[in-house]
Protein backbone atom coordinates (compact mmCIF):
# COMPACT_ATOMS: atom_id res chain seq x y z
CA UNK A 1 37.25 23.24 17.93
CA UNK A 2 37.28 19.64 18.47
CA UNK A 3 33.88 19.12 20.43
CA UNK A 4 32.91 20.59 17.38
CA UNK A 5 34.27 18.27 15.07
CA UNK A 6 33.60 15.61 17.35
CA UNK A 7 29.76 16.79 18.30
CA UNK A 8 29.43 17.24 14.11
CA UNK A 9 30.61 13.70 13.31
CA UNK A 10 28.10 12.19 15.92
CA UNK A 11 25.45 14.37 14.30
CA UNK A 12 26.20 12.90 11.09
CA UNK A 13 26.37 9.30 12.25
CA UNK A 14 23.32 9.82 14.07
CA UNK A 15 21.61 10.40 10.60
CA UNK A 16 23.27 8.03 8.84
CA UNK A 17 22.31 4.88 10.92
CA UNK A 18 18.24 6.76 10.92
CA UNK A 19 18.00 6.54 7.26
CA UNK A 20 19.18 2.89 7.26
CA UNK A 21 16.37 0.57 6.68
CA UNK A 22 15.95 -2.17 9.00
CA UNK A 23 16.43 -5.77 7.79
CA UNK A 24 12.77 -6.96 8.43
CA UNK A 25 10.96 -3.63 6.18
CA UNK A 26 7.77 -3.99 5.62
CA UNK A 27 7.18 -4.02 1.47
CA UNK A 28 5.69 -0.97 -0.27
CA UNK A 29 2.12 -0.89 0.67
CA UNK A 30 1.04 -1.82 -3.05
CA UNK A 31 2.62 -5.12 -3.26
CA UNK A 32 1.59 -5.85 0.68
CA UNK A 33 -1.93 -5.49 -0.65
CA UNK A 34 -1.53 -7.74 -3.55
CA UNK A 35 0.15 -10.26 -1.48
CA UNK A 36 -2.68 -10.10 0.26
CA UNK A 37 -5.17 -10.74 -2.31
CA UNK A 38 -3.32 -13.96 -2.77
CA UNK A 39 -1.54 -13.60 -6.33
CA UNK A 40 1.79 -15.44 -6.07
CA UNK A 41 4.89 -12.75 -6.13
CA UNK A 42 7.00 -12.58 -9.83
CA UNK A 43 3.66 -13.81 -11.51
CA UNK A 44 2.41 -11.40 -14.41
CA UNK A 45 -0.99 -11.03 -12.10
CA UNK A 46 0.98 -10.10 -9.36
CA UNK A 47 2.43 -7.22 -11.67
CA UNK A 48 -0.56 -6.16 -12.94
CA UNK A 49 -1.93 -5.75 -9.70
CA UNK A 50 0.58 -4.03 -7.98
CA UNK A 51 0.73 -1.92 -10.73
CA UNK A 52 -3.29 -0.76 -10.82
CA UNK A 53 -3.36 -1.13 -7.24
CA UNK A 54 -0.70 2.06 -7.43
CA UNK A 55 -2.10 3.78 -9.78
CA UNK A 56 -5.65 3.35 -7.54
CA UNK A 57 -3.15 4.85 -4.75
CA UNK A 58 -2.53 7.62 -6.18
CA UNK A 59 -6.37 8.74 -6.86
CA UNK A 60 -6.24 8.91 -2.99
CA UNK A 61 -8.76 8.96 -0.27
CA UNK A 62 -12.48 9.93 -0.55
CA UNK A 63 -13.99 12.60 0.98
CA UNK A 64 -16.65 12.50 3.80
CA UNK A 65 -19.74 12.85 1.43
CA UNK A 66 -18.40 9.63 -0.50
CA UNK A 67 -21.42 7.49 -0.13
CA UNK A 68 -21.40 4.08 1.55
CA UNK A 69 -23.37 2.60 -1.54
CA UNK A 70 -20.09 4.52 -4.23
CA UNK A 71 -17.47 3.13 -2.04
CA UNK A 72 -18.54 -0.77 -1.87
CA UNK A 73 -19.30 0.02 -5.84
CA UNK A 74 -15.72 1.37 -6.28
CA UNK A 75 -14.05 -1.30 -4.70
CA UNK A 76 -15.61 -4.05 -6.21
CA UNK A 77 -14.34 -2.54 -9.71
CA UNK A 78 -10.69 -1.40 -8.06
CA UNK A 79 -10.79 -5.56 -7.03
CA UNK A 80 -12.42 -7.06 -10.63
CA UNK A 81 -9.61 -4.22 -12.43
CA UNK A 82 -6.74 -5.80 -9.98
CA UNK A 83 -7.63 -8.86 -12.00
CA UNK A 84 -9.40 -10.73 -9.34
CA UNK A 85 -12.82 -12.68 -10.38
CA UNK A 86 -16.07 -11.65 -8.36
CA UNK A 87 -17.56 -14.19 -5.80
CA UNK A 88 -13.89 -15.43 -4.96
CA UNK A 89 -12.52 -15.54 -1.44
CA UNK A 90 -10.05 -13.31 -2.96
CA UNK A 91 -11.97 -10.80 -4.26
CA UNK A 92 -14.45 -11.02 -1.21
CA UNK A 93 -10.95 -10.22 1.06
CA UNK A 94 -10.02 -7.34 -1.26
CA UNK A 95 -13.70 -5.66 -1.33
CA UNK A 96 -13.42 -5.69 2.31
CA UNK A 97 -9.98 -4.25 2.38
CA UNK A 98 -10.61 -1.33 -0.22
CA UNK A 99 -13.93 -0.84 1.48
CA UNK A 100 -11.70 0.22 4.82
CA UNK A 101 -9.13 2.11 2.52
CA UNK A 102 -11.99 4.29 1.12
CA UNK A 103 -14.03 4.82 4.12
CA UNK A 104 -13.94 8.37 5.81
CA UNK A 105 -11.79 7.73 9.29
């Protein structure tokens, strides 16, 4: 009875300390991406961003017969609706990025 107990209580620890996040987490993908994109943290751009970039998120991946020409198109307007101003290093670095997220791995 008390290997049990004892085997039950390291069970539980054991999943305990696994659903502890570690001090260094990385930051929900969203705001990573607007962080990237250069618009400075607790700024209402930054907010606005994160937010559409989210709601972009959650449209999800494209298919395989998403067209090369559709996916630069659609990430130029996902980066110009994230609030960042075409022919800007910025928006140059987020075309580039939500070309990769779009394209078919």
């Amino acid at each position: 009875m008390q290997v049990r107990f004892c085997v039950a209580v390291v069970i539980a620890g054991l999943a305990a300390v696994m659903t502890i996040s570690p001090a260094g987490a990385q930051p929900p993908p969203s705001r990573e991406a607007c962080a990237y994109y250069d618009f400075p943290p607790g700024t209402p751009e930054y907010r606005v961003c994160v937010e559409r970039e989210l709601e972009m998120r959650r449209l999800g991946r494209m298919n395989r017969e998403y067209g090369a020409a559709r996916i630069v198109s659609d990430s130029e307007r996902a980066c110009t609706y994230y609030g960042l101003m075409p022919g800007t290093p910025r928006y140059e670095r987020c075309v580039r990025h939500e070309v990769e997220l779009r394209s078919p791995q």
